[in-house]
PDB file of N, CA and C in Angstrom:
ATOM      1  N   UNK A   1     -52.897-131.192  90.888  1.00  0.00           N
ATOM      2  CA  UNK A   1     -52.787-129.878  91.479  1.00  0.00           C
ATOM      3  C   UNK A   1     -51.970-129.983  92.759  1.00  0.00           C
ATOM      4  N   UNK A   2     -50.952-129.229  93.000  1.00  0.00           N
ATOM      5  CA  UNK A   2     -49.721-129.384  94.415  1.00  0.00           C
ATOM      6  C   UNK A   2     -50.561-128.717  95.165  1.00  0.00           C
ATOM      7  N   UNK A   3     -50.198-129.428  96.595  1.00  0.00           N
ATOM      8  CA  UNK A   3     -51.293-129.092  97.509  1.00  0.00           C
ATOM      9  C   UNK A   3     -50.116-127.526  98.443  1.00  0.00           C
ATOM     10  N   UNK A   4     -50.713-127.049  98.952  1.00  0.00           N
ATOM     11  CA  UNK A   4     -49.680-126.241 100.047  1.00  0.00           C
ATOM     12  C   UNK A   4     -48.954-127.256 101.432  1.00  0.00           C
ATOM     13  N   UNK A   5     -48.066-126.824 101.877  1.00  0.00           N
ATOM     14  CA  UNK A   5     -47.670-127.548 103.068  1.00  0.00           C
ATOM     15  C   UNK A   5     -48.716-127.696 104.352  1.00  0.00           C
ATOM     16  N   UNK A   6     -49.712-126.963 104.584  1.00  0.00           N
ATOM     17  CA  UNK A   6     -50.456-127.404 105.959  1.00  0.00           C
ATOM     18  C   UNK A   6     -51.406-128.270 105.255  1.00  0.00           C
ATOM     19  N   UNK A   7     -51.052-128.960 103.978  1.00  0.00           N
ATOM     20  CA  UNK A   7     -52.483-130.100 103.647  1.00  0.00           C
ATOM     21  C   UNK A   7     -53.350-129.256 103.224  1.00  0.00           C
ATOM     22  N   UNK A   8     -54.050-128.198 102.883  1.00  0.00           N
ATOM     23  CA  UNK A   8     -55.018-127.919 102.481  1.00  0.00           C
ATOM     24  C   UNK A   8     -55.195-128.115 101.205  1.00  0.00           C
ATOM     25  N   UNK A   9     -56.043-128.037 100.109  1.00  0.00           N
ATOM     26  CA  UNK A   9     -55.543-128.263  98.656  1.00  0.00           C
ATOM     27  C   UNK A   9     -56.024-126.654  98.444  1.00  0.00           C
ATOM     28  N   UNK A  10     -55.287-126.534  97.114  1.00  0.00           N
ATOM     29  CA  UNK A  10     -55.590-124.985  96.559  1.00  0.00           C
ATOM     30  C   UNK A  10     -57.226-124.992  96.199  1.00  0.00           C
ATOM     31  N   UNK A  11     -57.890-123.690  96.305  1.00  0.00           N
ATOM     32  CA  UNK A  11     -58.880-123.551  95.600  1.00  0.00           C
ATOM     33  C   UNK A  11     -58.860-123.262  94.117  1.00  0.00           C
ATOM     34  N   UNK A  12     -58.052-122.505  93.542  1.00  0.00           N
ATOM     35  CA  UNK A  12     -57.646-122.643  92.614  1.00  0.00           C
ATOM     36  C   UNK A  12     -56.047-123.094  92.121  1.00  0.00           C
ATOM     37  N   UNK A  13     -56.098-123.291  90.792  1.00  0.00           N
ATOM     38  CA  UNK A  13     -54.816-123.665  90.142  1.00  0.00           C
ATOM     39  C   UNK A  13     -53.878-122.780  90.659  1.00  0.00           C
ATOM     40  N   UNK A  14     -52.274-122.601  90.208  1.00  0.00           N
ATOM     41  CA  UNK A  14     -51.587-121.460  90.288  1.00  0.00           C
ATOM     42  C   UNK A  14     -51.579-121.093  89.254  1.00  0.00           C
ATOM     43  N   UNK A  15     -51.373-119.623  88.721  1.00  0.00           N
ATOM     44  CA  UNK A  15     -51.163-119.184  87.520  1.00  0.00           C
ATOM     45  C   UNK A  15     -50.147-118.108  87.974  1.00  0.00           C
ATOM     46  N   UNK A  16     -48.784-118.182  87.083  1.00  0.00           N
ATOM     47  CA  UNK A  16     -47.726-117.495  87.081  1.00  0.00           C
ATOM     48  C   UNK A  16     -48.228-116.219  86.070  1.00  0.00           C
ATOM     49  N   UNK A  17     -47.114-115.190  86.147  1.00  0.00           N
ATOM     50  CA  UNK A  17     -47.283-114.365  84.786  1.00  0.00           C
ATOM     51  C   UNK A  17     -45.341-114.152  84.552  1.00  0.00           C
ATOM     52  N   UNK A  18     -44.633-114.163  83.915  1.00  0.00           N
ATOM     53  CA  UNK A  18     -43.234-114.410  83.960  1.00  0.00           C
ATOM     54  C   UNK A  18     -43.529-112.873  82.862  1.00  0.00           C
ATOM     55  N   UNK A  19     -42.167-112.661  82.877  1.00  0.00           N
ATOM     56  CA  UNK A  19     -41.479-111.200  82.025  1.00  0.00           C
ATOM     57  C   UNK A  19     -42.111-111.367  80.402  1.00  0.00           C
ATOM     58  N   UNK A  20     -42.226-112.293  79.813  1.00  0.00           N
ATOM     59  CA  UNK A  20     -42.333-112.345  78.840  1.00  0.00           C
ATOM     60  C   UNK A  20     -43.863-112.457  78.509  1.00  0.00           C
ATOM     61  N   UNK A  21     -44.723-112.810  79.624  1.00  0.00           N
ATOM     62  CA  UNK A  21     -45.960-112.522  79.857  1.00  0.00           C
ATOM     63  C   UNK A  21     -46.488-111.382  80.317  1.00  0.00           C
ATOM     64  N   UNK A  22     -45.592-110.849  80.645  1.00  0.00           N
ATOM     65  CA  UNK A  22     -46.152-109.086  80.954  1.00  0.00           C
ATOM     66  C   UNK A  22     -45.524-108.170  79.573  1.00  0.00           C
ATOM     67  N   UNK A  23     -44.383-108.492  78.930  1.00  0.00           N
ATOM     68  CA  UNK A  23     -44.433-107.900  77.723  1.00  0.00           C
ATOM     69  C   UNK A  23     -45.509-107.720  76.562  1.00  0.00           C
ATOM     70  N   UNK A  24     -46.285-109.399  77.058  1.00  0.00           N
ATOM     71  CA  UNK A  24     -46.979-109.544  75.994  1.00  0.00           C
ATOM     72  C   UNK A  24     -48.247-108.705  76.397  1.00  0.00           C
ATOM     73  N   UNK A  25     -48.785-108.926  77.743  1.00  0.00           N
ATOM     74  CA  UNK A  25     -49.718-108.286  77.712  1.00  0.00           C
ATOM     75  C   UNK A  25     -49.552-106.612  77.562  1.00  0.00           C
ATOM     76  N   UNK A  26     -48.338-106.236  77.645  1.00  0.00           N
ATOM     77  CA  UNK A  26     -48.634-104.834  77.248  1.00  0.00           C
ATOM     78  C   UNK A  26     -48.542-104.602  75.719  1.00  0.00           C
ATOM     79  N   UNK A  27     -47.782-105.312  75.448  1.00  0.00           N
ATOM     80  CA  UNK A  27     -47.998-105.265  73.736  1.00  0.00           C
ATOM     81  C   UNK A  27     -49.670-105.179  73.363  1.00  0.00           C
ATOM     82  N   UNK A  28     -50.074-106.409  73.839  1.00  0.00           N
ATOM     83  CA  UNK A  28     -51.913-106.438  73.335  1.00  0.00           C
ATOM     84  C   UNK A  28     -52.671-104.946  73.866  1.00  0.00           C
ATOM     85  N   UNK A  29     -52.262-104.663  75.090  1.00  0.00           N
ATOM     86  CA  UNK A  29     -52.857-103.567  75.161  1.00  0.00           C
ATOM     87  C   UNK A  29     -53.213-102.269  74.880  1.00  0.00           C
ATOM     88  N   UNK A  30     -52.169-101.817  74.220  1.00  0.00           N
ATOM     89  CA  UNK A  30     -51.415-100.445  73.567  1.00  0.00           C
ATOM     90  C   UNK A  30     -50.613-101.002  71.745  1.00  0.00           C
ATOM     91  N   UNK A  31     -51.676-100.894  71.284  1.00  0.00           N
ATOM     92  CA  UNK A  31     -51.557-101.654  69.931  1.00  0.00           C
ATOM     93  C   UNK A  31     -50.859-100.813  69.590  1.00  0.00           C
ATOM     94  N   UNK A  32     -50.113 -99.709  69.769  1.00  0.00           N
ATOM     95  CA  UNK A  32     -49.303 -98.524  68.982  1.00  0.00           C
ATOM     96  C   UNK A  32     -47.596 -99.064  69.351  1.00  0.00           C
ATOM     97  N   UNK A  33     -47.510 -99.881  70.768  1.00  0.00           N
ATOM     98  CA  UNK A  33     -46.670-100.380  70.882  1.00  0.00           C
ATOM     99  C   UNK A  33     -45.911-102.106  70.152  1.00  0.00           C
ATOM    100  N   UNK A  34     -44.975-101.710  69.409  1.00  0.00           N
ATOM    101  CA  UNK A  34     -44.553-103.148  68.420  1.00  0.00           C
ATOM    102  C   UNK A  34     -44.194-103.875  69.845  1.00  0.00           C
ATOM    103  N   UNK A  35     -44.087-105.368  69.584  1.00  0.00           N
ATOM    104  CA  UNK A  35     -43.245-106.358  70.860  1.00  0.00           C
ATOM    105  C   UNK A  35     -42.004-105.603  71.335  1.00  0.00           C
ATOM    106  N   UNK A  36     -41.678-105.464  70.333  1.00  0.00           N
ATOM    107  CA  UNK A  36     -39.879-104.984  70.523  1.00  0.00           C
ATOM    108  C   UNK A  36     -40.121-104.113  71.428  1.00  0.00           C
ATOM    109  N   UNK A  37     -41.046-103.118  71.355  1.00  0.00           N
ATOM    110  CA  UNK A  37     -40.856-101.373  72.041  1.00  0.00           C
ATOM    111  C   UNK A  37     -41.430-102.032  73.393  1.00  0.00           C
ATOM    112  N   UNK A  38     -42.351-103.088  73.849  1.00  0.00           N
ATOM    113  CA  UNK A  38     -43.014-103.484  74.752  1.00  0.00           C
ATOM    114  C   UNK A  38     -41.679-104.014  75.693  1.00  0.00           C
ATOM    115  N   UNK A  39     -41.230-104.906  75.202  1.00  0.00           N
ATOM    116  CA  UNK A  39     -39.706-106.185  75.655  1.00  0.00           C
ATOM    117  C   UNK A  39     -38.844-104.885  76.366  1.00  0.00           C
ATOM    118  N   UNK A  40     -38.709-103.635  75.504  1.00  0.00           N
ATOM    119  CA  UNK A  40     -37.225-102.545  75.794  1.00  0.00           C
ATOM    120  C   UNK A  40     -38.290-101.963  77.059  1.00  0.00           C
ATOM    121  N   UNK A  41     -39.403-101.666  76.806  1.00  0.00           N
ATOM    122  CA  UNK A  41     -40.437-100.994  77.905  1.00  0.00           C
ATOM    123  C   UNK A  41     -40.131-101.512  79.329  1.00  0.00           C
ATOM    124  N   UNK A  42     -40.409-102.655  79.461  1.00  0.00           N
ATOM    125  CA  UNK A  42     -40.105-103.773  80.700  1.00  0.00           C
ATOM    126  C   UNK A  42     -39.025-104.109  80.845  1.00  0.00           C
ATOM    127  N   UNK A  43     -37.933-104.347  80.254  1.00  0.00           N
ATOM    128  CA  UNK A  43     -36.700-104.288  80.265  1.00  0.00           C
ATOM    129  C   UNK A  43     -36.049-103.125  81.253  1.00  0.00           C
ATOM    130  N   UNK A  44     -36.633-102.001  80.673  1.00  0.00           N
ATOM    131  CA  UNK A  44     -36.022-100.615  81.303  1.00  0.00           C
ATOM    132  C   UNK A  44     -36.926-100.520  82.487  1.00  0.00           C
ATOM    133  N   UNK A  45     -37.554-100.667  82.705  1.00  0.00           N
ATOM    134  CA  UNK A  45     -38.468-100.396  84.184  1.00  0.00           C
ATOM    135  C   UNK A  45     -37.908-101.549  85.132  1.00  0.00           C
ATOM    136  N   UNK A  46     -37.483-102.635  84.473  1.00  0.00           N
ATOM    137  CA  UNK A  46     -36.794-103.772  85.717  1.00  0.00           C
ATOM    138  C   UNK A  46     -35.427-103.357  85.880  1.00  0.00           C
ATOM    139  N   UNK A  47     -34.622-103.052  85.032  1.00  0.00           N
ATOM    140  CA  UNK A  47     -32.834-102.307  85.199  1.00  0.00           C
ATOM    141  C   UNK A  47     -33.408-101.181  86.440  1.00  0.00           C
ATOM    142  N   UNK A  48     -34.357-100.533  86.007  1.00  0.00           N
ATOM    143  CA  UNK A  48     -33.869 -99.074  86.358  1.00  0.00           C
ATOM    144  C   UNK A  48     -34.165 -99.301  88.371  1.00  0.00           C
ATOM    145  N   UNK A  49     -35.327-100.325  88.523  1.00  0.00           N
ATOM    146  CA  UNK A  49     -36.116-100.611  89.793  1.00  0.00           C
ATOM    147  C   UNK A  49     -34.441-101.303  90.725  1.00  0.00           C
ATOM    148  N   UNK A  50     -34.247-102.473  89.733  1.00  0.00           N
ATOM    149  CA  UNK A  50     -32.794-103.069  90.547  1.00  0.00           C
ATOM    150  C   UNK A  50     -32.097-102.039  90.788  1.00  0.00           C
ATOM    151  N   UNK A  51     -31.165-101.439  89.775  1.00  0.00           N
ATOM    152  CA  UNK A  51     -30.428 -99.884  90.056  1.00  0.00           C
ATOM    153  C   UNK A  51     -30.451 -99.252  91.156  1.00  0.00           C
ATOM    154  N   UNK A  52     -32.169 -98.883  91.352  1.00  0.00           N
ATOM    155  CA  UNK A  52     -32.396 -98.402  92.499  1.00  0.00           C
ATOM    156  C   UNK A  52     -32.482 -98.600  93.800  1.00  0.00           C
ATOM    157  N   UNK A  53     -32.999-100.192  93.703  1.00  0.00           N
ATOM    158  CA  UNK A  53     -32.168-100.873  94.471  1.00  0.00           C
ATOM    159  C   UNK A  53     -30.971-101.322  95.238  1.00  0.00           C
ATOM    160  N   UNK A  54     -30.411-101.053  94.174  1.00  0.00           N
ATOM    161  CA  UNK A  54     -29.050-101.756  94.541  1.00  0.00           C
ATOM    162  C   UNK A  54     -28.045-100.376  95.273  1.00  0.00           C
ATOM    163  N   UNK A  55     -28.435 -99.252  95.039  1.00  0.00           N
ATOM    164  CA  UNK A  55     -28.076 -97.951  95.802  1.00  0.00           C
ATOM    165  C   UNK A  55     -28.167 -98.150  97.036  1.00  0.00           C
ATOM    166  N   UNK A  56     -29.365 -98.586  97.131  1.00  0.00           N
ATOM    167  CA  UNK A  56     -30.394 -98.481  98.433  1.00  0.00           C
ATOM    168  C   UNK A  56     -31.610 -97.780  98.866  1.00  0.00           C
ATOM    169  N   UNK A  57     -32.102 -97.089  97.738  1.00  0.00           N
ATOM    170  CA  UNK A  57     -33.095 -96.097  97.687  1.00  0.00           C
ATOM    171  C   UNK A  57     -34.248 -97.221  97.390  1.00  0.00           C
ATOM    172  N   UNK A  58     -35.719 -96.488  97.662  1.00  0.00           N
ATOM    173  CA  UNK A  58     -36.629 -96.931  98.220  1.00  0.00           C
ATOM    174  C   UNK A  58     -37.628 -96.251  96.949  1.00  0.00           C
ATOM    175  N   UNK A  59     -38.191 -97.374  96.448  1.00  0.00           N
ATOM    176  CA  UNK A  59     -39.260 -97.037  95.474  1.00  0.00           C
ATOM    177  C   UNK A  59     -40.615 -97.836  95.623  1.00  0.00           C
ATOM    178  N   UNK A  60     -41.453 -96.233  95.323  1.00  0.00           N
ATOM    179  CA  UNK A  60     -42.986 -96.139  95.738  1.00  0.00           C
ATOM    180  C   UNK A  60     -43.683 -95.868  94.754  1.00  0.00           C
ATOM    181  N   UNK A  61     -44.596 -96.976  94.536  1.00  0.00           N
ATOM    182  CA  UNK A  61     -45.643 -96.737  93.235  1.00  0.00           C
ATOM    183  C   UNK A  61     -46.984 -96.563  94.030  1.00  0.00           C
ATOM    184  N   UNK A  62     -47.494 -95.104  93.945  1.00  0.00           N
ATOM    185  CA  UNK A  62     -48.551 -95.181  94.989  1.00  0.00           C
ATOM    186  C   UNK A  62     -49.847 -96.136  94.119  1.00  0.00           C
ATOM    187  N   UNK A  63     -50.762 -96.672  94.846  1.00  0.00           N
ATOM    188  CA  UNK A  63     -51.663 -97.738  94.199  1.00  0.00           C
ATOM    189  C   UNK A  63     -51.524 -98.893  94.703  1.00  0.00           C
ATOM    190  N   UNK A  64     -49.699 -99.678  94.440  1.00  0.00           N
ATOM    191  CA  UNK A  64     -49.176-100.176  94.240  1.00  0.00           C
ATOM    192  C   UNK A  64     -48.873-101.139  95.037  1.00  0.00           C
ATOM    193  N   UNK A  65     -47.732-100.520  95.230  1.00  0.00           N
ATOM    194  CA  UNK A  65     -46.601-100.922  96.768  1.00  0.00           C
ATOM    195  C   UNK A  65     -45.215-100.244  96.579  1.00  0.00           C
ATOM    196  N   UNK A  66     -44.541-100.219  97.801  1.00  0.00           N
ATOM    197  CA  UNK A  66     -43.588-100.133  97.547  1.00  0.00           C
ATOM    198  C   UNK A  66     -42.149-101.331  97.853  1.00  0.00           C
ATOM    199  N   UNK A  67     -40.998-100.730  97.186  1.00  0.00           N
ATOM    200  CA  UNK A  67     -40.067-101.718  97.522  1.00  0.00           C
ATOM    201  C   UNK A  67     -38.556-101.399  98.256  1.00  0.00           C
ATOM    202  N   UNK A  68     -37.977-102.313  99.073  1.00  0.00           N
ATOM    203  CA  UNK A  68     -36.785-101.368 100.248  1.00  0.00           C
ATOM    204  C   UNK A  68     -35.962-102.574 100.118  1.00  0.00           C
ATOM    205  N   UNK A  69     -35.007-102.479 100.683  1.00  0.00           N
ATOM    206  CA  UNK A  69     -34.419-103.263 100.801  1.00  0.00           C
ATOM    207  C   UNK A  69     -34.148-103.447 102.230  1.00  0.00           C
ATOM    208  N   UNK A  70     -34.307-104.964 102.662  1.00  0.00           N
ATOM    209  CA  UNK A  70     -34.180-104.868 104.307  1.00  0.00           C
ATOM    210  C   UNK A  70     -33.205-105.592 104.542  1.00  0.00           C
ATOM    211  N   UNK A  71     -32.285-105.506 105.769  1.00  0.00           N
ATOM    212  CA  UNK A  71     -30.579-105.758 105.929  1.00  0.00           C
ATOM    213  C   UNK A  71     -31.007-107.123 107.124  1.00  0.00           C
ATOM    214  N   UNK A  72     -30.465-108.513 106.595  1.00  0.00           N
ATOM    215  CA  UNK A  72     -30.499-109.568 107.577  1.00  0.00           C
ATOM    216  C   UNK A  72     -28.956-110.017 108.212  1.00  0.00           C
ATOM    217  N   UNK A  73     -29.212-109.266 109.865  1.00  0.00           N
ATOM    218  CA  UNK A  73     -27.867-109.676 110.181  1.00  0.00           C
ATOM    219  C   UNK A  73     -27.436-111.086 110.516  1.00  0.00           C
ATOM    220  N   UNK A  74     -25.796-110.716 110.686  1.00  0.00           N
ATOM    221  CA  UNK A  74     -25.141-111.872 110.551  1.00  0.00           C
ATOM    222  C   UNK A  74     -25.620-112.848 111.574  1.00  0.00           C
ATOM    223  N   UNK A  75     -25.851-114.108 111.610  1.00  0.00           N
ATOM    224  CA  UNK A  75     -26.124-114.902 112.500  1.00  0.00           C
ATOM    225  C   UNK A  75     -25.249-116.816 112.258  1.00  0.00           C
ATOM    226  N   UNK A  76     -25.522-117.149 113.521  1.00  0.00           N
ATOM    227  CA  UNK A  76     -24.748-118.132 113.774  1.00  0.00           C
ATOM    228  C   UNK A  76     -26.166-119.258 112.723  1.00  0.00           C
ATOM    229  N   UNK A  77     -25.500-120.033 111.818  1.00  0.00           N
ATOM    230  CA  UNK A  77     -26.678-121.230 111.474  1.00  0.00           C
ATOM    231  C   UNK A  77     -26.076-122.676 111.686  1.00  0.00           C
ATOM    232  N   UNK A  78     -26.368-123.383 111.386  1.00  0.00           N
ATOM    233  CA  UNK A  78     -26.170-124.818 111.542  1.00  0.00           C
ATOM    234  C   UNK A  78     -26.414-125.951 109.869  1.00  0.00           C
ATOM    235  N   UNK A  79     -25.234-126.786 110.046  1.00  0.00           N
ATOM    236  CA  UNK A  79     -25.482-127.730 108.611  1.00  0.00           C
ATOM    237  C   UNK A  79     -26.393-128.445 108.715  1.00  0.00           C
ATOM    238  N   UNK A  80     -27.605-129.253 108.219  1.00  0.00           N
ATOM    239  CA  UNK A  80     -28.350-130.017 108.646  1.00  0.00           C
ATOM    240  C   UNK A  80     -27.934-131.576 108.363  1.00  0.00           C
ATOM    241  N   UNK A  81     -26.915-131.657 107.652  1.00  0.00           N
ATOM    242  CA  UNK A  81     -25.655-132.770 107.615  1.00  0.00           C
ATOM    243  C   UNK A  81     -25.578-133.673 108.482  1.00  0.00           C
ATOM    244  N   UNK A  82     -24.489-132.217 108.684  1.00  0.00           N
ATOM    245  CA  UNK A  82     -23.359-132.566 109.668  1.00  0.00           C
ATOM    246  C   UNK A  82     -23.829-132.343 111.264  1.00  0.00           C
ATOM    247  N   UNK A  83     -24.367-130.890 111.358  1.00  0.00           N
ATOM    248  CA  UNK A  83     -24.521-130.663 112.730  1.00  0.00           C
ATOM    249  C   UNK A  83     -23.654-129.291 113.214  1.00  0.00           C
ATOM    250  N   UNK A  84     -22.803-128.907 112.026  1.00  0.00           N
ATOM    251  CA  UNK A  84     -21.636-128.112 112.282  1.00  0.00           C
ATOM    252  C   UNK A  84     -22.074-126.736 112.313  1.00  0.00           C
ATOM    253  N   UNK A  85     -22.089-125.654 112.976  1.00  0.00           N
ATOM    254  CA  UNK A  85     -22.366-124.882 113.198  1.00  0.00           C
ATOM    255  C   UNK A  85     -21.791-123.632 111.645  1.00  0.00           C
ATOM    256  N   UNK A  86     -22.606-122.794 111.169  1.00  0.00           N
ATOM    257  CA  UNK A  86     -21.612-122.471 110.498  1.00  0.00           C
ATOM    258  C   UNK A  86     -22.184-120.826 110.521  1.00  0.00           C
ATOM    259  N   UNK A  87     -21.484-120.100 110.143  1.00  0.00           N
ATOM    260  CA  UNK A  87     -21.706-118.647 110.280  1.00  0.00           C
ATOM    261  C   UNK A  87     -22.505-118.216 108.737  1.00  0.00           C
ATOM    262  N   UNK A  88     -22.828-117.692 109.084  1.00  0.00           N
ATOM    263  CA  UNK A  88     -23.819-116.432 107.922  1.00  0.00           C
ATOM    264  C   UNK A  88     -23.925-115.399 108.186  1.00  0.00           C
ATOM    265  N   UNK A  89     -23.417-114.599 106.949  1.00  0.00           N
ATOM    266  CA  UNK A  89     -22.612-112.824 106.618  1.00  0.00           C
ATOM    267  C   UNK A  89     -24.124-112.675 106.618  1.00  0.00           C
ATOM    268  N   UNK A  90     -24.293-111.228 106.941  1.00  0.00           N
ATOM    269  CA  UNK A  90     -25.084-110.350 106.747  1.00  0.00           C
ATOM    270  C   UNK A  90     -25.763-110.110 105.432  1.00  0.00           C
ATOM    271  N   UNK A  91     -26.658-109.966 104.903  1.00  0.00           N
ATOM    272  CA  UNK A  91     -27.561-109.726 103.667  1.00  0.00           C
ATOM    273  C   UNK A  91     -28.583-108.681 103.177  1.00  0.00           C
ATOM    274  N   UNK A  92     -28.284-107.995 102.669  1.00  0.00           N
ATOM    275  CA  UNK A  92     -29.312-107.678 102.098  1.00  0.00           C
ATOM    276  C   UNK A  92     -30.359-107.772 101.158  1.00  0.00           C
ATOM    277  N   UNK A  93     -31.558-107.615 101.691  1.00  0.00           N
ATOM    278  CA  UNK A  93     -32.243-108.630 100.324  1.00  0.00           C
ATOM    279  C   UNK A  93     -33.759-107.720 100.010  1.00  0.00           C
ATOM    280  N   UNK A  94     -34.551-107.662  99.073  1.00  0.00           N
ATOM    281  CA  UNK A  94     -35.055-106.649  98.634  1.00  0.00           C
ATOM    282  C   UNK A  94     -36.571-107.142  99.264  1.00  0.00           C
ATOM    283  N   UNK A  95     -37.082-106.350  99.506  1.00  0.00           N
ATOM    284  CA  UNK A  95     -38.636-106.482 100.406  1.00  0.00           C
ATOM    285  C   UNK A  95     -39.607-105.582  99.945  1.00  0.00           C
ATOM    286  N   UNK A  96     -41.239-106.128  99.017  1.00  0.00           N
ATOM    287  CA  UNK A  96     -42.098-105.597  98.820  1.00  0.00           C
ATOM    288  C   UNK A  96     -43.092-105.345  99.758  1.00  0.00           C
ATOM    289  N   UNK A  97     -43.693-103.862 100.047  1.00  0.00           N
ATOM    290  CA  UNK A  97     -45.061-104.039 100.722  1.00  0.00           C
ATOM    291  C   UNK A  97     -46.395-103.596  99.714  1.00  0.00           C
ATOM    292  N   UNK A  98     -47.003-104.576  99.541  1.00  0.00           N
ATOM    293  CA  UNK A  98     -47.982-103.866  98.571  1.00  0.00           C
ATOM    294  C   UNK A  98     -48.943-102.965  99.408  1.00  0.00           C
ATOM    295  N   UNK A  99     -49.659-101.923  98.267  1.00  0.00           N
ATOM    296  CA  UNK A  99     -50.297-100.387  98.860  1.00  0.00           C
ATOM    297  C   UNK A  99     -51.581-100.910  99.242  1.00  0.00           C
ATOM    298  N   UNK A 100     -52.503-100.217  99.900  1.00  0.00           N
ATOM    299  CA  UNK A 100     -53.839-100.606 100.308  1.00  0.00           C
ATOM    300  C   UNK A 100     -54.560-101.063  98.645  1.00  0.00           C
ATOM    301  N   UNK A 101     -54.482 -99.992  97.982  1.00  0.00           N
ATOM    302  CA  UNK A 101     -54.820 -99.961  96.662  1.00  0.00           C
ATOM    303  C   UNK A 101     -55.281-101.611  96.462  1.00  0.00           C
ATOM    304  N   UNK A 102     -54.236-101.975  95.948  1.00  0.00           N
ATOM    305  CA  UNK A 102     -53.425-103.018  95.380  1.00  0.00           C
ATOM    306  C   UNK A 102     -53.891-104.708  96.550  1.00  0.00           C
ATOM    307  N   UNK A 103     -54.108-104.672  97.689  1.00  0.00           N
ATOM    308  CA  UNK A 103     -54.393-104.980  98.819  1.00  0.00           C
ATOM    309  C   UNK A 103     -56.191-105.180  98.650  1.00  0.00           C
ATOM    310  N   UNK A 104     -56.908-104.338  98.527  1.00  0.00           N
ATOM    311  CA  UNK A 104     -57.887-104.371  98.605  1.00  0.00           C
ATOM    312  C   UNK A 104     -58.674-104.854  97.066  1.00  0.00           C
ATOM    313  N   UNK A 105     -57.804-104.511  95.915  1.00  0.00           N
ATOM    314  CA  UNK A 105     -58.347-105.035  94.677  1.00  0.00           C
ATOM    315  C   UNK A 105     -58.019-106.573  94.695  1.00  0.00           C
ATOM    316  N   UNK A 106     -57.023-106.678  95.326  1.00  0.00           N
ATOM    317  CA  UNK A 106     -56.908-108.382  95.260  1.00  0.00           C
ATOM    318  C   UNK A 106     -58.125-109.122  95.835  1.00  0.00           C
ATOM    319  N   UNK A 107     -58.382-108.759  97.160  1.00  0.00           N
ATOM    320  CA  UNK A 107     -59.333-109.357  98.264  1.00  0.00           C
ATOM    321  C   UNK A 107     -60.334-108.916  97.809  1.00  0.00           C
ATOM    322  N   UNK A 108     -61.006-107.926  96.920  1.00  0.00           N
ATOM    323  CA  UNK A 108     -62.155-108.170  96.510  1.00  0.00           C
ATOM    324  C   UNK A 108     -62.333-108.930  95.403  1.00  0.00           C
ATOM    325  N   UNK A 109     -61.035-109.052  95.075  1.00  0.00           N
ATOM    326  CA  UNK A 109     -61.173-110.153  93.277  1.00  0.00           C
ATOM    327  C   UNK A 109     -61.284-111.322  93.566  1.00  0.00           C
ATOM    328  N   UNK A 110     -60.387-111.640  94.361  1.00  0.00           N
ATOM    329  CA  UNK A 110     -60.336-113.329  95.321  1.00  0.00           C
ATOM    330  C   UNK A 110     -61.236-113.531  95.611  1.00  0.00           C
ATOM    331  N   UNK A 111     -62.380-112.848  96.589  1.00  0.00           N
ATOM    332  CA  UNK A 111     -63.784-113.645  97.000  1.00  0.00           C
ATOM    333  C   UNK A 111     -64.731-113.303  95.903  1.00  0.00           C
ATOM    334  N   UNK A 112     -64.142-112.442  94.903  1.00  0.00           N
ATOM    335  CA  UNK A 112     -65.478-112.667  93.079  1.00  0.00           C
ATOM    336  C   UNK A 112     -64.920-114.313  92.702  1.00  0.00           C
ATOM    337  N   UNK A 113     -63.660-114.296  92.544  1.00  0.00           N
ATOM    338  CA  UNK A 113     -63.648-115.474  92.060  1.00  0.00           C
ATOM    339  C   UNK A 113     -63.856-117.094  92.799  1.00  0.00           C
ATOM    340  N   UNK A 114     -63.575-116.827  94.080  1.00  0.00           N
ATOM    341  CA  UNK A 114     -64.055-117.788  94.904  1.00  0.00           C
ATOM    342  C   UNK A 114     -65.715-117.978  95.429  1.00  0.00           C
ATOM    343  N   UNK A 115     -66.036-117.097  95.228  1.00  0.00           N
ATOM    344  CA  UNK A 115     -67.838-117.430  95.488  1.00  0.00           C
ATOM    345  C   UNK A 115     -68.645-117.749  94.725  1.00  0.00           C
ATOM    346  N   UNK A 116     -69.481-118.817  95.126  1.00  0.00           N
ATOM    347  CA  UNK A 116     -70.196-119.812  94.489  1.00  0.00           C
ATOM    348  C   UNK A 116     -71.035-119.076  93.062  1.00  0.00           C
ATOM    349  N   UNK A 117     -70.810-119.290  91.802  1.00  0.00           N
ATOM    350  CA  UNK A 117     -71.667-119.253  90.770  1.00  0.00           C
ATOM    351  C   UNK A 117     -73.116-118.770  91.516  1.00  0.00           C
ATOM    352  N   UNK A 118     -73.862-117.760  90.803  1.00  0.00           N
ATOM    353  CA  UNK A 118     -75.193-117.336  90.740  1.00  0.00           C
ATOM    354  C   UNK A 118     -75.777-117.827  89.681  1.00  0.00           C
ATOM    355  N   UNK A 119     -77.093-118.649  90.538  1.00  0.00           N
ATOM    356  CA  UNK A 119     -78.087-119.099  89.243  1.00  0.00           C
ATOM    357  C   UNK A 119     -79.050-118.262  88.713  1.00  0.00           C
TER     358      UNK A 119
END
């Protein structure tokens, strides 16, 4: 099990869920939906979120969170090489805040699953 960088070890494992794991679980869930219609489902909700993104508009799933894009200006950096100073352009790069919702179902799920078994 990889520990985090300040040494602590995880309490639990990590568990990913990747695109093809959220297709699936919506497939299982909505049995009216075939894989295929599930895959085009998630497919189109990730195009359409970047899209919106990539405008610059700001999308809010109340529950949720929402997502913006936040602008990192240009700044002077350094090679860790060489020593050579080198410049870095400006960026924009996309930034989630999750909703209280979403916030508070985690932190109550985290200490269900972290607290000690009841005998």
């Amino acid at each position: 099990m990889p520990a985090p960088r300040n040494g602590t070890p995880f309490l639990c494992p990590l568990i990913f869920m990747t695109r093809s794991d959220l297709v699936e679980e919506l497939a299982a869930r909505f049995s009216q939906l075939t894989h295929r219609d599930a895959e085009y489902a998630v497919k189109t909700i990730l195009d359409a979120m970047s899209d919106a993104l990539v405008r610059g508009h700001r999308i809010e799933i109340r529950g949720f969170g929402s997502f913006s894009i936040n602008r990192r200006p240009p700044r002077m950096g350094r090679n860790p090489r060489s020593g050579e100073s080198v410049a870095i352009p400006e960026k924009r790069v996309p930034h989630f805040k999750p909703g209280k919702a979403l916030r508070e179902a985690v932190d109550t799920r985290t200490e269900e699953m972290l607290a000690p078994p009841v005998k």
